[in-house]
Protein backbone atom coordinates (compact mmCIF):
# COMPACT_ATOMS: atom_id res chain seq x y z
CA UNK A 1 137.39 110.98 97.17
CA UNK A 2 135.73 108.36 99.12
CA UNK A 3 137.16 105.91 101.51
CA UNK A 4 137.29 102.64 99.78
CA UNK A 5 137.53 101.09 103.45
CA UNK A 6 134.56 102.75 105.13
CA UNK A 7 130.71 101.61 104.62
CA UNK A 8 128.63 102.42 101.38
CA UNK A 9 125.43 103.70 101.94
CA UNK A 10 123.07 100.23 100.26
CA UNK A 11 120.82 103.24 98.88
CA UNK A 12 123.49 105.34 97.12
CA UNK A 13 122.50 103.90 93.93
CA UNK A 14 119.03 104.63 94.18
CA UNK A 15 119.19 108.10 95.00
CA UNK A 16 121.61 108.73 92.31
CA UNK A 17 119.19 107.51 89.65
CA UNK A 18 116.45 109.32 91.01
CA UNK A 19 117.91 112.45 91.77
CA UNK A 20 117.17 114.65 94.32
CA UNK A 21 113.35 114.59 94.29
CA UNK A 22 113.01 110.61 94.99
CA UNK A 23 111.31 110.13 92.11
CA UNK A 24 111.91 109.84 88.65
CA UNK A 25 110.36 112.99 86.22
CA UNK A 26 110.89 112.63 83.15
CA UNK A 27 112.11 115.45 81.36
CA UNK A 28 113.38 117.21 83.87
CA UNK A 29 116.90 116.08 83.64
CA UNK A 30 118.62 116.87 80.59
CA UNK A 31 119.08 113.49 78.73
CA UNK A 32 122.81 112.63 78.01
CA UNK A 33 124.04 112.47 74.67
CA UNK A 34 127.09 110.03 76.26
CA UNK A 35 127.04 106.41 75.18
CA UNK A 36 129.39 105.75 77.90
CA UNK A 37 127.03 107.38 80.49
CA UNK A 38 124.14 105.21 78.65
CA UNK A 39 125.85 102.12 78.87
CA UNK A 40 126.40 103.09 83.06
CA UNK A 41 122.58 103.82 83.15
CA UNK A 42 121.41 100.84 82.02
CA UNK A 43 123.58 98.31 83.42
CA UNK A 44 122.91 100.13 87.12
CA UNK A 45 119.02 99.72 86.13
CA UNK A 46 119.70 95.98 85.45
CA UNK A 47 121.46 95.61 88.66
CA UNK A 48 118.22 97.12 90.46
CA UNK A 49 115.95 94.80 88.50
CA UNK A 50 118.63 91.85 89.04
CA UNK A 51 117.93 92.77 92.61
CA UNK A 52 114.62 93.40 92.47
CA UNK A 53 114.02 89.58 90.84
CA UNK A 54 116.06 88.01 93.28
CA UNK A 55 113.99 89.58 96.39
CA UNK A 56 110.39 89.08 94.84
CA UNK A 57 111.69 85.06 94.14
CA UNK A 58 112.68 84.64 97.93
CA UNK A 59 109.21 86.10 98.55
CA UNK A 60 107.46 84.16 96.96
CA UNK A 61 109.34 81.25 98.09
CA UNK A 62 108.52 82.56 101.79
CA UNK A 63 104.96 82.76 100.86
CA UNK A 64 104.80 79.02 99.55
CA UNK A 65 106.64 77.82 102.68
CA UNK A 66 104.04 79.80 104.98
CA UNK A 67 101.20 78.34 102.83
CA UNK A 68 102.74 74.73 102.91
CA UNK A 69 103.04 75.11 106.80
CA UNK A 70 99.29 75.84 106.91
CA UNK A 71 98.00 73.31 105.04
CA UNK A 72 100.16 70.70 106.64
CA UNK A 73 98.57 72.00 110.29
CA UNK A 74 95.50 71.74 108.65
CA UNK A 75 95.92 67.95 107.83
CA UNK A 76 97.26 67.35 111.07
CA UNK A 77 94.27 68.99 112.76
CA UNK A 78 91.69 67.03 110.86
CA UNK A 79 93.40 64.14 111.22
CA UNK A 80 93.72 64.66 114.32
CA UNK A 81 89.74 65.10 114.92
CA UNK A 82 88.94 61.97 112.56
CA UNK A 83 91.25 59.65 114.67
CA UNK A 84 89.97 60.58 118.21
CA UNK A 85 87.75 58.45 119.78
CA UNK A 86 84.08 59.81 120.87
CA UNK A 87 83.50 59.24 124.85
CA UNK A 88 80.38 57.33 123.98
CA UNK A 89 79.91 55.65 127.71
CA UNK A 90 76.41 54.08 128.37
C-alpha cells in the first residue's frame, strides 16, 4: 500500500484511464460489467473535464488580458504620435 504521506504522481490518473499504451483503444480492454467501477469511471472522467474547463477558462482569460495589453499600447502609441508637436521651424 501506498504512503498516504509521500507525493502523488499529478498524472496517475491519466495513465490509469489510458492504460498502458497512452492512448485510449477502444475495444481493447474488456468493458466492466461493475456499476460500481462505472460510477468510478465516470466521475474520474468528470474530474479531468472539470480540470480541463478550469485550465482552458484561465487561458482564455490570459489571452484577453494579453490582447487588452496590446490594444491599450496601441492607443497609447497613437496617441502618443497625434499629440506630438511637428518641428516645423522656418
Amino acid at each position: 500500500m501506498a504512503d498516504p504521506n509521500s507525493p502523488q504522481n499529478p498524472f496517475e490518473m491519466f495513465q490509469r484511464l489510458w492504460g498502458p499504451l497512452g492512448v485510449p483503444v477502444p475495444g481493447m480492454t474488456m468493458p466492466t460489467l461493475d456499476p460500481k467501477e462505472i460510477d468510478k469511471r465516470v466521475q474520474e472522467l468528470k474530474s479531468v473535464e472539470m480540470w480541463l474547463s478550469m485550465n482552458l477558462n484561465m487561458l482564455r482569460t490570459a489571452i484577453q488580458g494579453l490582447e487588452m495589453q496590446k490594444a491599450g499600447l496601441t492607443a497609447m502609441q497613437q496617441a502618443m504620435q497625434m499629440g506630438m508637436p511637428q518641428d516645423n521651424k522656418p
